[in-house]
PDB file of N, CA and C in Angstrom:
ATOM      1  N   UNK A   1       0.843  -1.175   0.000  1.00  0.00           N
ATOM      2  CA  UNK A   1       0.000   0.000   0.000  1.00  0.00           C
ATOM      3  C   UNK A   1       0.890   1.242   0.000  1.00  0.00           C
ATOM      4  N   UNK A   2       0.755   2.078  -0.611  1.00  0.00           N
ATOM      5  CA  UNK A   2       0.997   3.420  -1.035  1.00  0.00           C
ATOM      6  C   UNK A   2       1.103   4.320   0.269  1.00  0.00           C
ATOM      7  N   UNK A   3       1.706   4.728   0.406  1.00  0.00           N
ATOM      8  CA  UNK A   3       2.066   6.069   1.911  1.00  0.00           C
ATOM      9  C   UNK A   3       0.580   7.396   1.574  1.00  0.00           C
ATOM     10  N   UNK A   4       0.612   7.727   0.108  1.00  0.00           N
ATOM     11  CA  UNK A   4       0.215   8.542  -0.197  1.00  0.00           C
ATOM     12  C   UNK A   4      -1.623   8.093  -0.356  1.00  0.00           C
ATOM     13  N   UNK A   5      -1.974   7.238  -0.192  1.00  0.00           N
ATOM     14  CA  UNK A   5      -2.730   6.266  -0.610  1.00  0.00           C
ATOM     15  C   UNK A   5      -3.808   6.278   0.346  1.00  0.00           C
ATOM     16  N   UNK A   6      -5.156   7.065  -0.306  1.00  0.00           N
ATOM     17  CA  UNK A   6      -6.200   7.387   0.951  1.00  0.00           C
ATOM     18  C   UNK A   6      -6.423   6.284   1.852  1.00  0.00           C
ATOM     19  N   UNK A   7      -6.580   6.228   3.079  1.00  0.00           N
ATOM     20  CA  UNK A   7      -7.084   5.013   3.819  1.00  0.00           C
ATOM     21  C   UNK A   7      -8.827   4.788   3.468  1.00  0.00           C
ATOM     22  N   UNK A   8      -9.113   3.532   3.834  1.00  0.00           N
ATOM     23  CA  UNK A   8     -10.208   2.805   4.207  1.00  0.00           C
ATOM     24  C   UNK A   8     -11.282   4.017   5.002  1.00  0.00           C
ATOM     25  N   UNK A   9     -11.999   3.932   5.376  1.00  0.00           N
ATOM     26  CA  UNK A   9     -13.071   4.314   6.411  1.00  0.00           C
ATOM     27  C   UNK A   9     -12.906   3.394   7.183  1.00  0.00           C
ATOM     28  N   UNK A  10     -13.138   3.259   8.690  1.00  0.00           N
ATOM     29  CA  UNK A  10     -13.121   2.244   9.916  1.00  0.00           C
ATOM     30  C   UNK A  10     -14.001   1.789   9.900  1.00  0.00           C
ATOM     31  N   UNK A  11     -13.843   0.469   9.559  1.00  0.00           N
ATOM     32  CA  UNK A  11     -15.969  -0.454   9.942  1.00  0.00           C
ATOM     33  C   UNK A  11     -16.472   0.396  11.087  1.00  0.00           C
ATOM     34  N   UNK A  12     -15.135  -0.523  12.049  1.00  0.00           N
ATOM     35  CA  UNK A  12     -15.802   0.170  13.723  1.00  0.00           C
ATOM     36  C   UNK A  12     -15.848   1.452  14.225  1.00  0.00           C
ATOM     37  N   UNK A  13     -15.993   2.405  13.379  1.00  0.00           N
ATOM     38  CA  UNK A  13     -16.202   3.789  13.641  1.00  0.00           C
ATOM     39  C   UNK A  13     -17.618   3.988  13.799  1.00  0.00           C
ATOM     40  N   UNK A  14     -18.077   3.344  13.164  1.00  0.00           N
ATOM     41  CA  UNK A  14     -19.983   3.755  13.284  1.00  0.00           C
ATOM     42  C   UNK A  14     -19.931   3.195  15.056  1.00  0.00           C
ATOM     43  N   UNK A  15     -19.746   2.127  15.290  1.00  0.00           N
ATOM     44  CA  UNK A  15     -19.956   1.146  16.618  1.00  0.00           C
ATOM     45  C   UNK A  15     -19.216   2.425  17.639  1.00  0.00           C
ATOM     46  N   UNK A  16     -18.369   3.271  17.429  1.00  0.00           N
ATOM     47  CA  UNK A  16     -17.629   3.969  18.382  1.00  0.00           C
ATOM     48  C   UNK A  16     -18.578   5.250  18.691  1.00  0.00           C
ATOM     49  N   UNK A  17     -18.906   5.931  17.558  1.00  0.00           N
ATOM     50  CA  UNK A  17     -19.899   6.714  17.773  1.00  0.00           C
ATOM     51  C   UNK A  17     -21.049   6.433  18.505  1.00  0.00           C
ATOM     52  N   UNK A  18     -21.839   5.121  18.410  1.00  0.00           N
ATOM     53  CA  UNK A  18     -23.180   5.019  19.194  1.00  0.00           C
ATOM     54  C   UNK A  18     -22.887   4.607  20.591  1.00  0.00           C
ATOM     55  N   UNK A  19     -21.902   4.199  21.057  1.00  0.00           N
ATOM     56  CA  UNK A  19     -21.191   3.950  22.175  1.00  0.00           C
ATOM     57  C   UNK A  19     -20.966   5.343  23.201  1.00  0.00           C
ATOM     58  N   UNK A  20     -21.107   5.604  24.413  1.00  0.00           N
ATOM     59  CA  UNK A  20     -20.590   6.568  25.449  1.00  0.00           C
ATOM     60  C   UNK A  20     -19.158   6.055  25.219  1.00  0.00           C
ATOM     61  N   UNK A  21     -18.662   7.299  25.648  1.00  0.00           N
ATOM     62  CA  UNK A  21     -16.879   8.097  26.049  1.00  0.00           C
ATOM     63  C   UNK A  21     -16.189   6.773  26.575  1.00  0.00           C
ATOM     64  N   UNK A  22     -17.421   6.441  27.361  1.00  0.00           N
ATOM     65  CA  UNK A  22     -16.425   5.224  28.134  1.00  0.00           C
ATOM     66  C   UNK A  22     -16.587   3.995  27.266  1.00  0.00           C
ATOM     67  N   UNK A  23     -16.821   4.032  26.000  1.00  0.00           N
ATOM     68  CA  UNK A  23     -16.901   2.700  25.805  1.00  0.00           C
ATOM     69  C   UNK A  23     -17.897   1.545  25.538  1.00  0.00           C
ATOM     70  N   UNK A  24     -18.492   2.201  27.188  1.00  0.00           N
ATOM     71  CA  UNK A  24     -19.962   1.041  27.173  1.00  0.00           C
ATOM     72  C   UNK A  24     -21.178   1.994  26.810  1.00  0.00           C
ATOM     73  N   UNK A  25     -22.719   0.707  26.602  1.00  0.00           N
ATOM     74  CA  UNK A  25     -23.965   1.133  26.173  1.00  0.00           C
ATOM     75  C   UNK A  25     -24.543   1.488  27.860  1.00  0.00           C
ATOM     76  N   UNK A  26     -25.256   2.776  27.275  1.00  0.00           N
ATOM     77  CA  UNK A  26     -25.910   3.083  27.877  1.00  0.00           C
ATOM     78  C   UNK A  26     -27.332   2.033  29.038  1.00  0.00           C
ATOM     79  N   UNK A  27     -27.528   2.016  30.305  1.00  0.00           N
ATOM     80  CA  UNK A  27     -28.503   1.081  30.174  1.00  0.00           C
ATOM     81  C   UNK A  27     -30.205   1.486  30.192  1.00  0.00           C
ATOM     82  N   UNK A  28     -31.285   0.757  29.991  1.00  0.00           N
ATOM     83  CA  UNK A  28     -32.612   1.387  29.599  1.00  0.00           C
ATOM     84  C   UNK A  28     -32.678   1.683  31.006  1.00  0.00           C
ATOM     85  N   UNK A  29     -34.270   2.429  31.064  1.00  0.00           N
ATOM     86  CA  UNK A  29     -34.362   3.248  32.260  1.00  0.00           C
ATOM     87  C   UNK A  29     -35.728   1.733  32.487  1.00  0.00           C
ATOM     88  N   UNK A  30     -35.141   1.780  33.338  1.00  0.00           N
ATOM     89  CA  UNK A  30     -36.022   0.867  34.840  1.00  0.00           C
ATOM     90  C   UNK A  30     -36.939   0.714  35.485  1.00  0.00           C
ATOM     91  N   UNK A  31     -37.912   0.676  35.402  1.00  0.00           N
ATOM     92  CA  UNK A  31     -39.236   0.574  36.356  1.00  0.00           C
ATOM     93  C   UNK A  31     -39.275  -0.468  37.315  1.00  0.00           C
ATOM     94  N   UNK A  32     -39.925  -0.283  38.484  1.00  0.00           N
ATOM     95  CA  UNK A  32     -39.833  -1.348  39.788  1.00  0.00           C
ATOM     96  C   UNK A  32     -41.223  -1.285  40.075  1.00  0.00           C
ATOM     97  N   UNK A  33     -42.395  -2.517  40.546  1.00  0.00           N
ATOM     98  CA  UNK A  33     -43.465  -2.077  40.788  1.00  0.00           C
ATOM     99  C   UNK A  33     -42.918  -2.416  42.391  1.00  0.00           C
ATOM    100  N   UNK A  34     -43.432  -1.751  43.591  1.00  0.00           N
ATOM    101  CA  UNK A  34     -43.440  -2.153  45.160  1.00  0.00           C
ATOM    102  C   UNK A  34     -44.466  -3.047  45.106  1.00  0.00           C
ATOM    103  N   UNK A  35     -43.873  -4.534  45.943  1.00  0.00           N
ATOM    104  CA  UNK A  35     -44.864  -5.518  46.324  1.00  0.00           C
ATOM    105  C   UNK A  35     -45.456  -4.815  47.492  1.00  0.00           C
ATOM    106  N   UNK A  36     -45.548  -3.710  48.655  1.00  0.00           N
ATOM    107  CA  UNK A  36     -46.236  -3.699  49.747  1.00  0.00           C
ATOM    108  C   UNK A  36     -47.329  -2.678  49.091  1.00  0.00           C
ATOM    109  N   UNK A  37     -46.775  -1.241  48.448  1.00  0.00           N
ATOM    110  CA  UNK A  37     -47.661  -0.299  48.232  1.00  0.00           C
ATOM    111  C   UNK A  37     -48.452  -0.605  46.678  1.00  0.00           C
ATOM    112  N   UNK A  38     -47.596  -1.036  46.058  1.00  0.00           N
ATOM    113  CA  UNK A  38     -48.056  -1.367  44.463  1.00  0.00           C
ATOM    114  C   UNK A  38     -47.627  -0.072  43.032  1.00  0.00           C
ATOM    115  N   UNK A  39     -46.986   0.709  44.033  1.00  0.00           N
ATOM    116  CA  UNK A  39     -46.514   1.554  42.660  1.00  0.00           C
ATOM    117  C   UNK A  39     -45.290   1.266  42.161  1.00  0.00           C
ATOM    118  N   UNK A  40     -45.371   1.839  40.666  1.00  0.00           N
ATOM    119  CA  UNK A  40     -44.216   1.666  39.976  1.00  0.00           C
ATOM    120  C   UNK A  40     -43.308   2.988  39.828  1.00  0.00           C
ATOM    121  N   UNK A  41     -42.083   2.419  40.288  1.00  0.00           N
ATOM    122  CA  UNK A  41     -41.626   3.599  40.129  1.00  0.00           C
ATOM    123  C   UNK A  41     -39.995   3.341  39.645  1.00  0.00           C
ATOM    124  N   UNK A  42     -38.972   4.616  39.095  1.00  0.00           N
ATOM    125  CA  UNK A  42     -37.920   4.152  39.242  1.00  0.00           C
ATOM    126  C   UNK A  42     -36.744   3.543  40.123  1.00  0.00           C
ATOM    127  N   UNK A  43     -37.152   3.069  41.211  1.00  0.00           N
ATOM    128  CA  UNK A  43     -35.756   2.980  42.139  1.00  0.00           C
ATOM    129  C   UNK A  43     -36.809   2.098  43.156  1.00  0.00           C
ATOM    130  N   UNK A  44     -36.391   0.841  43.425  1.00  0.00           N
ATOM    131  CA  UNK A  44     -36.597  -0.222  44.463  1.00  0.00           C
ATOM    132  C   UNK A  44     -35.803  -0.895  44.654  1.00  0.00           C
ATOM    133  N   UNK A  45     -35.881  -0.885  46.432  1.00  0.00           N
ATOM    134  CA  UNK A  45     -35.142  -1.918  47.101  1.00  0.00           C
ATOM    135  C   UNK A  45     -35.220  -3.647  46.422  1.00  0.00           C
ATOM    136  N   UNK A  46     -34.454  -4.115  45.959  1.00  0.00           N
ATOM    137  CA  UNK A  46     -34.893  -5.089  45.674  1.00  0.00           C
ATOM    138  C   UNK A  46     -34.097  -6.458  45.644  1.00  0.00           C
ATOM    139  N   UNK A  47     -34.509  -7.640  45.552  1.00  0.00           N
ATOM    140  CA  UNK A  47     -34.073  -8.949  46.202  1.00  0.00           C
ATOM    141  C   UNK A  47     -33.680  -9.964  44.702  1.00  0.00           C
ATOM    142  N   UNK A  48     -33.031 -10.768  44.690  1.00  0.00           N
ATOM    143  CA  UNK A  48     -32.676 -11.515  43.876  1.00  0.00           C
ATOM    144  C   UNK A  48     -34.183 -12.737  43.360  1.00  0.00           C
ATOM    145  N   UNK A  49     -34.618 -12.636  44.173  1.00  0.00           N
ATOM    146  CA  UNK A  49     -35.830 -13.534  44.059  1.00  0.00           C
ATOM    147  C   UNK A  49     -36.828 -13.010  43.632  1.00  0.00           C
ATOM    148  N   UNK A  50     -36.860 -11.448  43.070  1.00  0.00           N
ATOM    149  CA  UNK A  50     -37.821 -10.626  42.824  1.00  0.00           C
ATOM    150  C   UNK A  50     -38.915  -9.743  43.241  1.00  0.00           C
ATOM    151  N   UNK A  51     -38.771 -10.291  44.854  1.00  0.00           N
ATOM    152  CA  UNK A  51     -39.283  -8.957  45.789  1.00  0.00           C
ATOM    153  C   UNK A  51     -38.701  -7.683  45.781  1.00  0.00           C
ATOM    154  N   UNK A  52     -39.415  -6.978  45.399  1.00  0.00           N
ATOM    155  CA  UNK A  52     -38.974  -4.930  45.543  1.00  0.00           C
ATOM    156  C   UNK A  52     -39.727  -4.763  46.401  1.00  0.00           C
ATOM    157  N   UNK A  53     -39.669  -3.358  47.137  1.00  0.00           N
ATOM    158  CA  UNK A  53     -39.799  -2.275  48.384  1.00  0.00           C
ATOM    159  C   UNK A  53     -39.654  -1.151  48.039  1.00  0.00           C
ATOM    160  N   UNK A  54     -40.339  -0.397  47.886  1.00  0.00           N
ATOM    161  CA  UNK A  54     -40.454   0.955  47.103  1.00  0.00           C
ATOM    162  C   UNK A  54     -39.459   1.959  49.187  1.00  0.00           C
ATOM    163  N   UNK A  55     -39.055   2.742  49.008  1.00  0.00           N
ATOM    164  CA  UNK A  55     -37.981   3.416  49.719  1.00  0.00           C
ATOM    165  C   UNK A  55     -39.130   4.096  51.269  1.00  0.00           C
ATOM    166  N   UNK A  56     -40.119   4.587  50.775  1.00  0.00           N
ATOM    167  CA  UNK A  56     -41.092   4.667  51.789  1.00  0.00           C
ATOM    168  C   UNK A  56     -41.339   4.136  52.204  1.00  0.00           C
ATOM    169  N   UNK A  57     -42.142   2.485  51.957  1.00  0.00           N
ATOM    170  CA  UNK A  57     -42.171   1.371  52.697  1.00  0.00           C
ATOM    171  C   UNK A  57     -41.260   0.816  53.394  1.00  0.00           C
ATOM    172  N   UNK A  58     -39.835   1.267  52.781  1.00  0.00           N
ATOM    173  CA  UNK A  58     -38.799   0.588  53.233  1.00  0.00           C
ATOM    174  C   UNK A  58     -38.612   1.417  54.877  1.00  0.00           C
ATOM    175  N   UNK A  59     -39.459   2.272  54.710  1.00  0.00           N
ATOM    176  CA  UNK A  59     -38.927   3.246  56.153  1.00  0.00           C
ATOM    177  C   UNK A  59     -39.864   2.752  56.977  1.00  0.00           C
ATOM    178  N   UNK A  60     -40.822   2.653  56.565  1.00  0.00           N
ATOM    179  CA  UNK A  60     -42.279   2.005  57.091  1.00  0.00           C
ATOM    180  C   UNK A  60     -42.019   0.987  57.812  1.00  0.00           C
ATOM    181  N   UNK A  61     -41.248  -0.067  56.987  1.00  0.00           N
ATOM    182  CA  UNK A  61     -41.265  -1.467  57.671  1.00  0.00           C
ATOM    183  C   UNK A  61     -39.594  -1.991  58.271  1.00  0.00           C
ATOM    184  N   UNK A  62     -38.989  -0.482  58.179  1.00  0.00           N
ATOM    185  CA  UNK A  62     -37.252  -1.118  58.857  1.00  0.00           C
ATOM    186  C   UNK A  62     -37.072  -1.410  59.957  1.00  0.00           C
ATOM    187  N   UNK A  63     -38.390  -1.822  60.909  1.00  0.00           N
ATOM    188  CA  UNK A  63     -38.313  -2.107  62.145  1.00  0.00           C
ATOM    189  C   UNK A  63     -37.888  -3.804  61.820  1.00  0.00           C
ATOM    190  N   UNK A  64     -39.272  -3.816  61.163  1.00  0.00           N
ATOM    191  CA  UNK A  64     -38.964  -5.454  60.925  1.00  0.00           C
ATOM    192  C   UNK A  64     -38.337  -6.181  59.550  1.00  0.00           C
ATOM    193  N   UNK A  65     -37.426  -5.711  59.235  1.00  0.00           N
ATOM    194  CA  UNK A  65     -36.708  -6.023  57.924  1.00  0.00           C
ATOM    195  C   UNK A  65     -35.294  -5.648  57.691  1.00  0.00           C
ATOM    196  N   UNK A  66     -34.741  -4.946  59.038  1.00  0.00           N
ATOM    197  CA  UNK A  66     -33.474  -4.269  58.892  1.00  0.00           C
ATOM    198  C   UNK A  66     -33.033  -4.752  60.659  1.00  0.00           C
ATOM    199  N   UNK A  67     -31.723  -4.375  60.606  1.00  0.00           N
ATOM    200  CA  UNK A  67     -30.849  -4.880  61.790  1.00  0.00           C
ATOM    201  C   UNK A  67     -29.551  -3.502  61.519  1.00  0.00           C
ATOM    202  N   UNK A  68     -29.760  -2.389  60.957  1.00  0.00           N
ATOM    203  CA  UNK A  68     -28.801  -1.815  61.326  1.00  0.00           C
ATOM    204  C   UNK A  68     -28.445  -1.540  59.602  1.00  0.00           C
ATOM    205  N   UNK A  69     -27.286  -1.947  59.308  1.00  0.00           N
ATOM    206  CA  UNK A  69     -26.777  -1.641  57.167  1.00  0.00           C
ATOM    207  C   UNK A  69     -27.217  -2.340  56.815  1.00  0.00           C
ATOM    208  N   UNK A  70     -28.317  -3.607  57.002  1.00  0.00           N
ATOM    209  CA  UNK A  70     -28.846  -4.933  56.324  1.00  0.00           C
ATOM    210  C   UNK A  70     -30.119  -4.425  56.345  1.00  0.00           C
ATOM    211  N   UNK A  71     -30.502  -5.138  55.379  1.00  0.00           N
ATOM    212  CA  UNK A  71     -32.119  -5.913  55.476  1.00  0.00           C
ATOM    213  C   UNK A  71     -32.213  -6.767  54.654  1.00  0.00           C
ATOM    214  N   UNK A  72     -33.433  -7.892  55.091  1.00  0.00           N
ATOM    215  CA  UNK A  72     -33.333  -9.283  54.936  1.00  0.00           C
ATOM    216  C   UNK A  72     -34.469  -9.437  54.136  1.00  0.00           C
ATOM    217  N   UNK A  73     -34.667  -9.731  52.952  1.00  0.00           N
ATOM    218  CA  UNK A  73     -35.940 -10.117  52.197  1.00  0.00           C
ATOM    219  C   UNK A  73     -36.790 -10.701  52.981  1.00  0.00           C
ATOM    220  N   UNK A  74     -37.859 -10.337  52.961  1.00  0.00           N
ATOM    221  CA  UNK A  74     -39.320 -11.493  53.955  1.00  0.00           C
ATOM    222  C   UNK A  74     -39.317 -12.695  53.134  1.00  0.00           C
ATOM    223  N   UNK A  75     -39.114 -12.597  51.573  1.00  0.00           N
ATOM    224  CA  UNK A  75     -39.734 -13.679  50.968  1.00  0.00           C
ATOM    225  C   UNK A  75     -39.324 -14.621  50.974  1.00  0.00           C
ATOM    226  N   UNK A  76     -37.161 -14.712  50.377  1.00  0.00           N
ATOM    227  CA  UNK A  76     -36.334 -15.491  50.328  1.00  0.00           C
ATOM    228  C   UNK A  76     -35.758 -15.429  52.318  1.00  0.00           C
ATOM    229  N   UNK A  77     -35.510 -14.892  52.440  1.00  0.00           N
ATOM    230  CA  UNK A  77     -34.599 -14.616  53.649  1.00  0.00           C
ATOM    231  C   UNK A  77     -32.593 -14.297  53.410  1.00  0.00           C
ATOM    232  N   UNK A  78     -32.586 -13.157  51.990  1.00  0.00           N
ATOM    233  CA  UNK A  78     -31.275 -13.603  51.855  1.00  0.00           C
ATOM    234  C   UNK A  78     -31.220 -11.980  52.644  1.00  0.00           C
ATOM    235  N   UNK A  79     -29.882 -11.962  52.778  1.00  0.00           N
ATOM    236  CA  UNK A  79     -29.559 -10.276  53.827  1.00  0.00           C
ATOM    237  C   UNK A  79     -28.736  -9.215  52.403  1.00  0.00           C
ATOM    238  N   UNK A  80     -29.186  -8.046  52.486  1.00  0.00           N
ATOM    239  CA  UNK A  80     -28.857  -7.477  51.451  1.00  0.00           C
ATOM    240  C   UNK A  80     -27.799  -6.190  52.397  1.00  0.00           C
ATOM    241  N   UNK A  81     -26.780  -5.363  51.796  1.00  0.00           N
ATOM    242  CA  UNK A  81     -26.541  -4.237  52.375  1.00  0.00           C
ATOM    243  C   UNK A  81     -27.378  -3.241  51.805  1.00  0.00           C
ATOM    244  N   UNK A  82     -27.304  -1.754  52.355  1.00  0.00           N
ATOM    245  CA  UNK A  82     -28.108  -0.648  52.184  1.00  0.00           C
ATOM    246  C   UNK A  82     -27.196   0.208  51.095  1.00  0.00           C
TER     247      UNK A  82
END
C-alpha cells in the first residue's frame, strides 16, 4: 500500500460513535413495581428472588426487615446491604 494512498473508512467507527466516552452502552431506564404499596416507580429496594420495596415502605417497615446496614428479604430470607 501506497504512503500517499487514501485510507479505508473504519468499519468500527460507526460502533464507536453510538457507544458513550467510556466505551460502554448506555442502560434502559427501569421501572420497579413495590410488592407492599403497588406503585411503579424508578428505584426499588430489591431482592434476587424478585421482591422490591419501594424506599417509603422501606422506612415504614425497617423495624422489621433491617438490623442496622442490612435488610433481609421477607420472601427469600437472603440479607442485602443498604
Amino acid at each position: 500500500m501506497r504512503k500517499d494512498a487514501p485510507m479505508k473508512p473504519d468499519s468500527n467507527a460507526q460502533n464507536k460513535n453510538s457507544q458513550t466516552s467510556a466505551g460502554r452502552q448506555r442502560r434502559s431506564k427501569r421501572t420497579y413495581t413495590c410488592h407492599a404499596c403497588g406503585r411503579t416507580l424508578p428505584f426499588c429496594w430489591n431482592c434476587q428472588c424478585g421482591f422490591a420495596i419501594c424506599d417509603d415502605c422501606m422506612k415504614k417497615n425497617q423495624w422489621g426487615m433491617s438490623n442496622g446496614p442490612t435488610w433481609i428479604c421477607p420472601d427469600c430470607e437472603r440479607i442485602h446491604m443498604f
